[in-house]
N, C-alpha and C. Protein backbone atom coordinates (compact mmCIF):
# COMPACT_ATOMS: atom_id res chain seq x y z
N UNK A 1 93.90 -24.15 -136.49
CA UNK A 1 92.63 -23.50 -136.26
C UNK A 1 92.00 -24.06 -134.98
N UNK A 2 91.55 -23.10 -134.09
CA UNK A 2 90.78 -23.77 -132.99
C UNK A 2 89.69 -23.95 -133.24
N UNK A 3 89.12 -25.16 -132.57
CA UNK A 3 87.80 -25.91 -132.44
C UNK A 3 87.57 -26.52 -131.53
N UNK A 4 85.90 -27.14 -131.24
CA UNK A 4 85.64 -27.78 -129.77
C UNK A 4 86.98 -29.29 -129.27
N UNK A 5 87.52 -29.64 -130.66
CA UNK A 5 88.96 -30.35 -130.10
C UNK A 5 89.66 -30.03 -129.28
N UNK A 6 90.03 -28.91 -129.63
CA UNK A 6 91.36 -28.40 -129.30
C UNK A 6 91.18 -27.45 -128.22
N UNK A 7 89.95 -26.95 -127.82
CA UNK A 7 89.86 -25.65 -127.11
C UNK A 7 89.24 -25.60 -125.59
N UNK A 8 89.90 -25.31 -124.61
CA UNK A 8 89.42 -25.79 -123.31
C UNK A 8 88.06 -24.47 -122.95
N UNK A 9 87.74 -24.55 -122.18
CA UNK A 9 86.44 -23.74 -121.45
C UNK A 9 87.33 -22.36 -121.23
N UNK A 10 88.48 -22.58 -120.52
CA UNK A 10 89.01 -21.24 -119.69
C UNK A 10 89.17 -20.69 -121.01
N UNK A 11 89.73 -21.04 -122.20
CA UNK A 11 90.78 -20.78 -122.84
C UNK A 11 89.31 -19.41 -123.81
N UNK A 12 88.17 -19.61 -124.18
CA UNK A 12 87.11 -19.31 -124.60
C UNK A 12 86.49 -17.87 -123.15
N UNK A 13 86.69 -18.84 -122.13
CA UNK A 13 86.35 -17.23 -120.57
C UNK A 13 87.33 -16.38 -120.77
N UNK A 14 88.64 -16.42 -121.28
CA UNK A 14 89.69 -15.34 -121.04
C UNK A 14 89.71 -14.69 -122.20
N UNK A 15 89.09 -15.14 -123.50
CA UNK A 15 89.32 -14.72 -124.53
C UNK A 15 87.99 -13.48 -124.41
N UNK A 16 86.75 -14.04 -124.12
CA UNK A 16 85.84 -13.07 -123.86
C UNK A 16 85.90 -11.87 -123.02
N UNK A 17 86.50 -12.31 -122.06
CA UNK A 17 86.83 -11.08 -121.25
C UNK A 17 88.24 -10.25 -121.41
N UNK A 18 89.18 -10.68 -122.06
CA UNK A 18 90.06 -9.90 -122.88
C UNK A 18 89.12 -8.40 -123.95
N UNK A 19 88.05 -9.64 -124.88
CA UNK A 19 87.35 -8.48 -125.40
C UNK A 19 86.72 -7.61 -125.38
N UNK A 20 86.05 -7.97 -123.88
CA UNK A 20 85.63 -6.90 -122.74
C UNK A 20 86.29 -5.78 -122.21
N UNK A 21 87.64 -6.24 -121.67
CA UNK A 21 88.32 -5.51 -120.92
C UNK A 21 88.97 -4.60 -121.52
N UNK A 22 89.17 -4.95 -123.54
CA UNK A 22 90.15 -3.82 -123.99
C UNK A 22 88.94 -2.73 -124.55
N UNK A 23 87.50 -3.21 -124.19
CA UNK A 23 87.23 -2.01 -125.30
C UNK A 23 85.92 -1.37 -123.33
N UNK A 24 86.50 -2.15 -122.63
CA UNK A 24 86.29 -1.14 -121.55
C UNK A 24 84.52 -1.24 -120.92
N UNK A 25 84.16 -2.46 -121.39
CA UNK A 25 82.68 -2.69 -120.99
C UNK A 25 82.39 -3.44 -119.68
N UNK A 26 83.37 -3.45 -118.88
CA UNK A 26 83.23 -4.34 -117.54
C UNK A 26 82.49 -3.22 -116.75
N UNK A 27 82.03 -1.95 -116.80
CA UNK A 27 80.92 -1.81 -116.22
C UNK A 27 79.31 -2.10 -116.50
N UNK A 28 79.76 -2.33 -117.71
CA UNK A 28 77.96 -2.85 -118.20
C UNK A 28 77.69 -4.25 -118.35
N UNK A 29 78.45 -5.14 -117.85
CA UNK A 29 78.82 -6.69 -118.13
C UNK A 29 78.36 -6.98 -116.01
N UNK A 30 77.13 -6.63 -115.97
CA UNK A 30 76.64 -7.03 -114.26
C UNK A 30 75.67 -8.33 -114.54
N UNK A 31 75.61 -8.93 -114.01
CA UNK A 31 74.46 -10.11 -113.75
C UNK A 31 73.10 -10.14 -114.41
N UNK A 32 72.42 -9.18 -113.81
CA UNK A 32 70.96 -8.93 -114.40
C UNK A 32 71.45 -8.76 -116.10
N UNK A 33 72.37 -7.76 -117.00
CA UNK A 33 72.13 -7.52 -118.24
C UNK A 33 72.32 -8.52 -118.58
N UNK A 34 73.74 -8.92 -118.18
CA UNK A 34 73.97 -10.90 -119.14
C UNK A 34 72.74 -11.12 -119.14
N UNK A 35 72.13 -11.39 -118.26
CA UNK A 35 71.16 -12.87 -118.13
C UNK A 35 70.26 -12.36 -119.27
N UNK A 36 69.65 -10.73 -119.09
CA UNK A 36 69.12 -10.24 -120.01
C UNK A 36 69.38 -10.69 -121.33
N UNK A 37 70.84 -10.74 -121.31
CA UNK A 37 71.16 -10.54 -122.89
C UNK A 37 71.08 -12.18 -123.86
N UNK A 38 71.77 -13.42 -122.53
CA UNK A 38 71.60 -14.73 -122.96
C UNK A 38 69.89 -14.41 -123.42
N UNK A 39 69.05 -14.38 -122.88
CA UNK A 39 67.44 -14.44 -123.34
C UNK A 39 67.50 -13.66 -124.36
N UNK A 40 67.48 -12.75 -124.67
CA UNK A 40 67.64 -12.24 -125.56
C UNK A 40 68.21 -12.80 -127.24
N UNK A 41 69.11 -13.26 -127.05
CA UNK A 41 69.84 -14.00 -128.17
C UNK A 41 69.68 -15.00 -128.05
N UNK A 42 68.85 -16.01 -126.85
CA UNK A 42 68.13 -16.98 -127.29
C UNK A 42 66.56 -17.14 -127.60
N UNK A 43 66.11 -15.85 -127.70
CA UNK A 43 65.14 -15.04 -128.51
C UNK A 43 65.52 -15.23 -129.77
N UNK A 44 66.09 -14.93 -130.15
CA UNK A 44 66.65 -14.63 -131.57
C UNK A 44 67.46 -15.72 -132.42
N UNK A 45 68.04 -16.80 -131.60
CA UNK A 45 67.80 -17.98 -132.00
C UNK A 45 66.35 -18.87 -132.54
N UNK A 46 65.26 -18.48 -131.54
CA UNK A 46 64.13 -19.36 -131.35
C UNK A 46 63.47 -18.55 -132.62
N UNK A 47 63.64 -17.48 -133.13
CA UNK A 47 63.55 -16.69 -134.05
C UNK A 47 63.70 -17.19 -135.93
N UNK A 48 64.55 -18.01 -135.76
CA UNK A 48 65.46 -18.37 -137.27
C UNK A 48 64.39 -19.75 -137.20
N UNK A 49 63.69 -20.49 -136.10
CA UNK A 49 63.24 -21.42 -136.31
C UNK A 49 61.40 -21.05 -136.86
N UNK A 50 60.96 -20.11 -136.44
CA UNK A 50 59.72 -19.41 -136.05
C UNK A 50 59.00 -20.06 -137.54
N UNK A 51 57.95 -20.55 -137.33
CA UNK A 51 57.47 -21.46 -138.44
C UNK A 51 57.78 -22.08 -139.29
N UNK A 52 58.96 -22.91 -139.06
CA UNK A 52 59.44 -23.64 -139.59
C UNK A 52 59.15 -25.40 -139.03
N UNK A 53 58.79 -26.19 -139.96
CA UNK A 53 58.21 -27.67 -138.98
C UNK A 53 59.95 -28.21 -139.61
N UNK A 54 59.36 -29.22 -138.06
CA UNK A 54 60.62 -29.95 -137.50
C UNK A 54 61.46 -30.58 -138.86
N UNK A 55 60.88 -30.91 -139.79
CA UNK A 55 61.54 -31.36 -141.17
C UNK A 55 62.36 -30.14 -141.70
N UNK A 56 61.79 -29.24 -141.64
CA UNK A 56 62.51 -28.02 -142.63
C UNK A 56 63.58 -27.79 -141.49
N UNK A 57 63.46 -28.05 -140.43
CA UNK A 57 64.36 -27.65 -139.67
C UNK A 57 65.75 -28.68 -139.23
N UNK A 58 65.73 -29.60 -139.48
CA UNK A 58 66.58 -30.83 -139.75
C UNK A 58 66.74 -30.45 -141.02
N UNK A 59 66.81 -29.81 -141.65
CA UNK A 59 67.82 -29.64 -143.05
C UNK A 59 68.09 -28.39 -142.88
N UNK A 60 68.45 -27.48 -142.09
CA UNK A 60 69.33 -26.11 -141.66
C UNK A 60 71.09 -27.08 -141.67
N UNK A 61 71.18 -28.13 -141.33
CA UNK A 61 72.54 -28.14 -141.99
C UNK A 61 73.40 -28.29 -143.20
N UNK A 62 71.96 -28.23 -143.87
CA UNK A 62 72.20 -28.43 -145.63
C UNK A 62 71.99 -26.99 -145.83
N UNK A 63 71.98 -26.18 -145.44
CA UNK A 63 71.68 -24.35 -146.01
C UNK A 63 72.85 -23.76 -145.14
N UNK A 64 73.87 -23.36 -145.98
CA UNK A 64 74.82 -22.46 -145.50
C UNK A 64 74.57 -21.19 -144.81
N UNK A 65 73.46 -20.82 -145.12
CA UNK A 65 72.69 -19.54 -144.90
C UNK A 65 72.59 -19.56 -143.16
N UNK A 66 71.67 -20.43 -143.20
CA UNK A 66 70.80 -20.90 -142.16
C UNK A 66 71.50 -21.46 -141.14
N UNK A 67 72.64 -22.26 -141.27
CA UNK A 67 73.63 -22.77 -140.63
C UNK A 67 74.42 -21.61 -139.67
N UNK A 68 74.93 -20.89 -140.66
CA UNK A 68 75.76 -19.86 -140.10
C UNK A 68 75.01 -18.52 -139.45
N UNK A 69 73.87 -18.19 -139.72
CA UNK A 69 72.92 -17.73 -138.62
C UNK A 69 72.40 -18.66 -137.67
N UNK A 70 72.49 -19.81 -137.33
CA UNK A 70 72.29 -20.17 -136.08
C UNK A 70 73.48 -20.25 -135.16
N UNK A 71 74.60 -20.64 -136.40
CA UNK A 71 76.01 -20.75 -135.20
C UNK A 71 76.32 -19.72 -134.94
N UNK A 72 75.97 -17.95 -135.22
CA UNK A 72 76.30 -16.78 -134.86
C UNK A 72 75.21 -16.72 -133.52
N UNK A 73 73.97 -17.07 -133.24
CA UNK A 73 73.28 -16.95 -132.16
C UNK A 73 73.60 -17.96 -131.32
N UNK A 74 73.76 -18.98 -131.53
CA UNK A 74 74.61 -19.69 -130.34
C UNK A 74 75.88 -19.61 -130.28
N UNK A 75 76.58 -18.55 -130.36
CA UNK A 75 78.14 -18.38 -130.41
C UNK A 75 77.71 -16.86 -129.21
N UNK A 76 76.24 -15.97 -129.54
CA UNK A 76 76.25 -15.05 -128.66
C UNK A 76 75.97 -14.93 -127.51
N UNK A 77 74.83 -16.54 -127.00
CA UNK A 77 74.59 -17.08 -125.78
C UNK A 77 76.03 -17.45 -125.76
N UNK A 78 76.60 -18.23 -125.71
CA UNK A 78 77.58 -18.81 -125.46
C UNK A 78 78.68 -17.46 -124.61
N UNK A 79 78.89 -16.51 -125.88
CA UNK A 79 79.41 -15.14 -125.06
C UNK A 79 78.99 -14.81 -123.99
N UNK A 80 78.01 -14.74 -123.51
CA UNK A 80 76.84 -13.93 -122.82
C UNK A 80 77.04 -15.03 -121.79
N UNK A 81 77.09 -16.03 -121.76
CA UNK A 81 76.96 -17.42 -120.53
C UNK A 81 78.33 -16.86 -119.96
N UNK A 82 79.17 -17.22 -120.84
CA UNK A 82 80.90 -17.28 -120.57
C UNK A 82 81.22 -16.20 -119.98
N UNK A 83 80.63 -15.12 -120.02
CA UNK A 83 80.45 -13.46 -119.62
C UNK A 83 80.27 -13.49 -118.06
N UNK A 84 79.00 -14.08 -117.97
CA UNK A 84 78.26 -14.08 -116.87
C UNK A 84 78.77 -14.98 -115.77
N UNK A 85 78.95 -16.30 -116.42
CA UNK A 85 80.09 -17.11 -115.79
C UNK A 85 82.01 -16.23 -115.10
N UNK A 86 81.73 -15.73 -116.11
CA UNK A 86 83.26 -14.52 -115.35
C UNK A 86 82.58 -13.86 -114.33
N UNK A 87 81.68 -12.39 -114.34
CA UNK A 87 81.70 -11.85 -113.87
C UNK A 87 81.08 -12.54 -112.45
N UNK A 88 80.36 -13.93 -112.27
CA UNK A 88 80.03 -14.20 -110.91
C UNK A 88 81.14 -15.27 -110.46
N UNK A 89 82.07 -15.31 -111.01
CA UNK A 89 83.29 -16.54 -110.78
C UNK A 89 82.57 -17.85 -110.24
N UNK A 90 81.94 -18.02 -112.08
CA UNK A 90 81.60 -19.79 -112.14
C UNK A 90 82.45 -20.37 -112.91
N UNK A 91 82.74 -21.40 -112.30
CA UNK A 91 83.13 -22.61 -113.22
C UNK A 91 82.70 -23.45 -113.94
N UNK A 92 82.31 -22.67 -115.43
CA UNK A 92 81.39 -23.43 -116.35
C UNK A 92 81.57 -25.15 -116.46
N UNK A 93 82.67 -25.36 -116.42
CA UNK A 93 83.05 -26.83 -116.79
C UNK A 93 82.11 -27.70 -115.53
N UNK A 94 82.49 -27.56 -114.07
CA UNK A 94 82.01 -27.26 -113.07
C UNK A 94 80.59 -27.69 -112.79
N UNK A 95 79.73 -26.28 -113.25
CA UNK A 95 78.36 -26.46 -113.52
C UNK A 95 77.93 -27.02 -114.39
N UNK A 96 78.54 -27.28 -115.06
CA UNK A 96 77.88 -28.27 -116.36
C UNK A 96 77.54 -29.65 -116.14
N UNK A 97 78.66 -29.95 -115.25
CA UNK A 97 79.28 -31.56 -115.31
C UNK A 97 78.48 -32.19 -113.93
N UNK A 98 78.02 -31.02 -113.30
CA UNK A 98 77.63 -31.11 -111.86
C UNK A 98 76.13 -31.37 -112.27
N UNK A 99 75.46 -30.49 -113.41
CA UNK A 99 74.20 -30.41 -114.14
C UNK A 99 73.78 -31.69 -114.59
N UNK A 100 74.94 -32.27 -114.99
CA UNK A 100 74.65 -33.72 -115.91
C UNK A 100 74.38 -34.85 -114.59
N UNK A 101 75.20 -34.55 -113.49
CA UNK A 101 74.51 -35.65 -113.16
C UNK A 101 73.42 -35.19 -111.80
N UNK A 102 73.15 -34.10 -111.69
CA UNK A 102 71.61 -34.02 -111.58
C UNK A 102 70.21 -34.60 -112.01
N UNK A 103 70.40 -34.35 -113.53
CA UNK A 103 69.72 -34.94 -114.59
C UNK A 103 69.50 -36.74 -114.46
N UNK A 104 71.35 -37.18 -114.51
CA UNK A 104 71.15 -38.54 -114.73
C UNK A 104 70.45 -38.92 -113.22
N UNK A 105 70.67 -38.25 -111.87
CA UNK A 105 69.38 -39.10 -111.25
C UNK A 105 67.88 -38.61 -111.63
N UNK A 106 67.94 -37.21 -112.19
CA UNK A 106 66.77 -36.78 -112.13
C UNK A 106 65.57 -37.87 -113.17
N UNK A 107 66.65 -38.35 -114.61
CA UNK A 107 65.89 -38.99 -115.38
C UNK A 107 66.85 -40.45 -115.55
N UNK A 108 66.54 -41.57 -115.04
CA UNK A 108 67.50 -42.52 -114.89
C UNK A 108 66.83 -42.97 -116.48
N UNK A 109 68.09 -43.59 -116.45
CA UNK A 109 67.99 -44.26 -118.01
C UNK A 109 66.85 -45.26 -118.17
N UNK A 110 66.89 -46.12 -117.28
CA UNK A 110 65.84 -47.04 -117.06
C UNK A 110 64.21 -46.88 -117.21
N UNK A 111 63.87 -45.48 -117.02
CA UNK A 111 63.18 -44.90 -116.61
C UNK A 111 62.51 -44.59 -117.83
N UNK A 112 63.42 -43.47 -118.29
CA UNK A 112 63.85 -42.54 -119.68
C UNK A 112 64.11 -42.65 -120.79
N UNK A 113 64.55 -43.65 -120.98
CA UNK A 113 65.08 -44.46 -122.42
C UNK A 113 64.11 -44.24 -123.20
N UNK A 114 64.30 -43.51 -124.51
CA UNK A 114 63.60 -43.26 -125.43
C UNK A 114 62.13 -42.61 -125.36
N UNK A 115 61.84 -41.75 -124.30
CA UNK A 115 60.54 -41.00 -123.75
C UNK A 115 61.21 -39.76 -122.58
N UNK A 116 60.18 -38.79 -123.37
CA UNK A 116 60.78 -37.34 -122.87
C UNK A 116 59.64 -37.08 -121.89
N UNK A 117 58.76 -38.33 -121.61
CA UNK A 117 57.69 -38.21 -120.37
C UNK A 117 57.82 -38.99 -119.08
């Protein structure tokens, strides 16, 4: 069974756009809709949380329910990134890794350690 072990970045971009390409949506898969669509389904993530306090929400991994509607909305950003990442030929791994250490000068540890101010 594949999982974040076993499964590289490309291996997840080719699979998405395989599912694109056989049912023929690479004209509606342009820049502006992705981006549209990541917001969108991270709408609808921010959605499953919508009055819920931070306690009730640290136990969504004890509710099967709740669990598996959040990993279906972050499985559709994730599509929608990986999408968008194809159609502008990014290299998610790339930007990610390039992101992180933006961050680490942006917030040095020293700095940062245990405060999100």
């Amino acid at each position: 069974m594949k999982n974040d072990r076993n499964t590289f970045v490309k291996e997840l971009k080719d699979r998405v756009a395989e599912f694109i390409r056989v049912r023929e949506w690479e004209r509606f898969h342009n820049p502006k809709d992705l981006a549209e669509s990541i917001c969108i389904e991270a709408a609808e993530l921010l959605q499953l949380f919508q009055w819920v306090s931070n306690a009730e929400a640290l136990e969504y991994d004890r509710d099967s329910v709740k669990l598996k509607r959040v990993g279906e909305e972050i499985a559709d950003i994730l599509i929608y990134s990986l999408s968008l990442s194809n159609v502008l030929g990014l290299d998610a791994t790339q930007n990610v890794l390039k992101k992180i250490e933006v961050n680490e000068r942006k917030y040095p540890v020293e700095k940062y350690k245990g405060r999100f101010k």
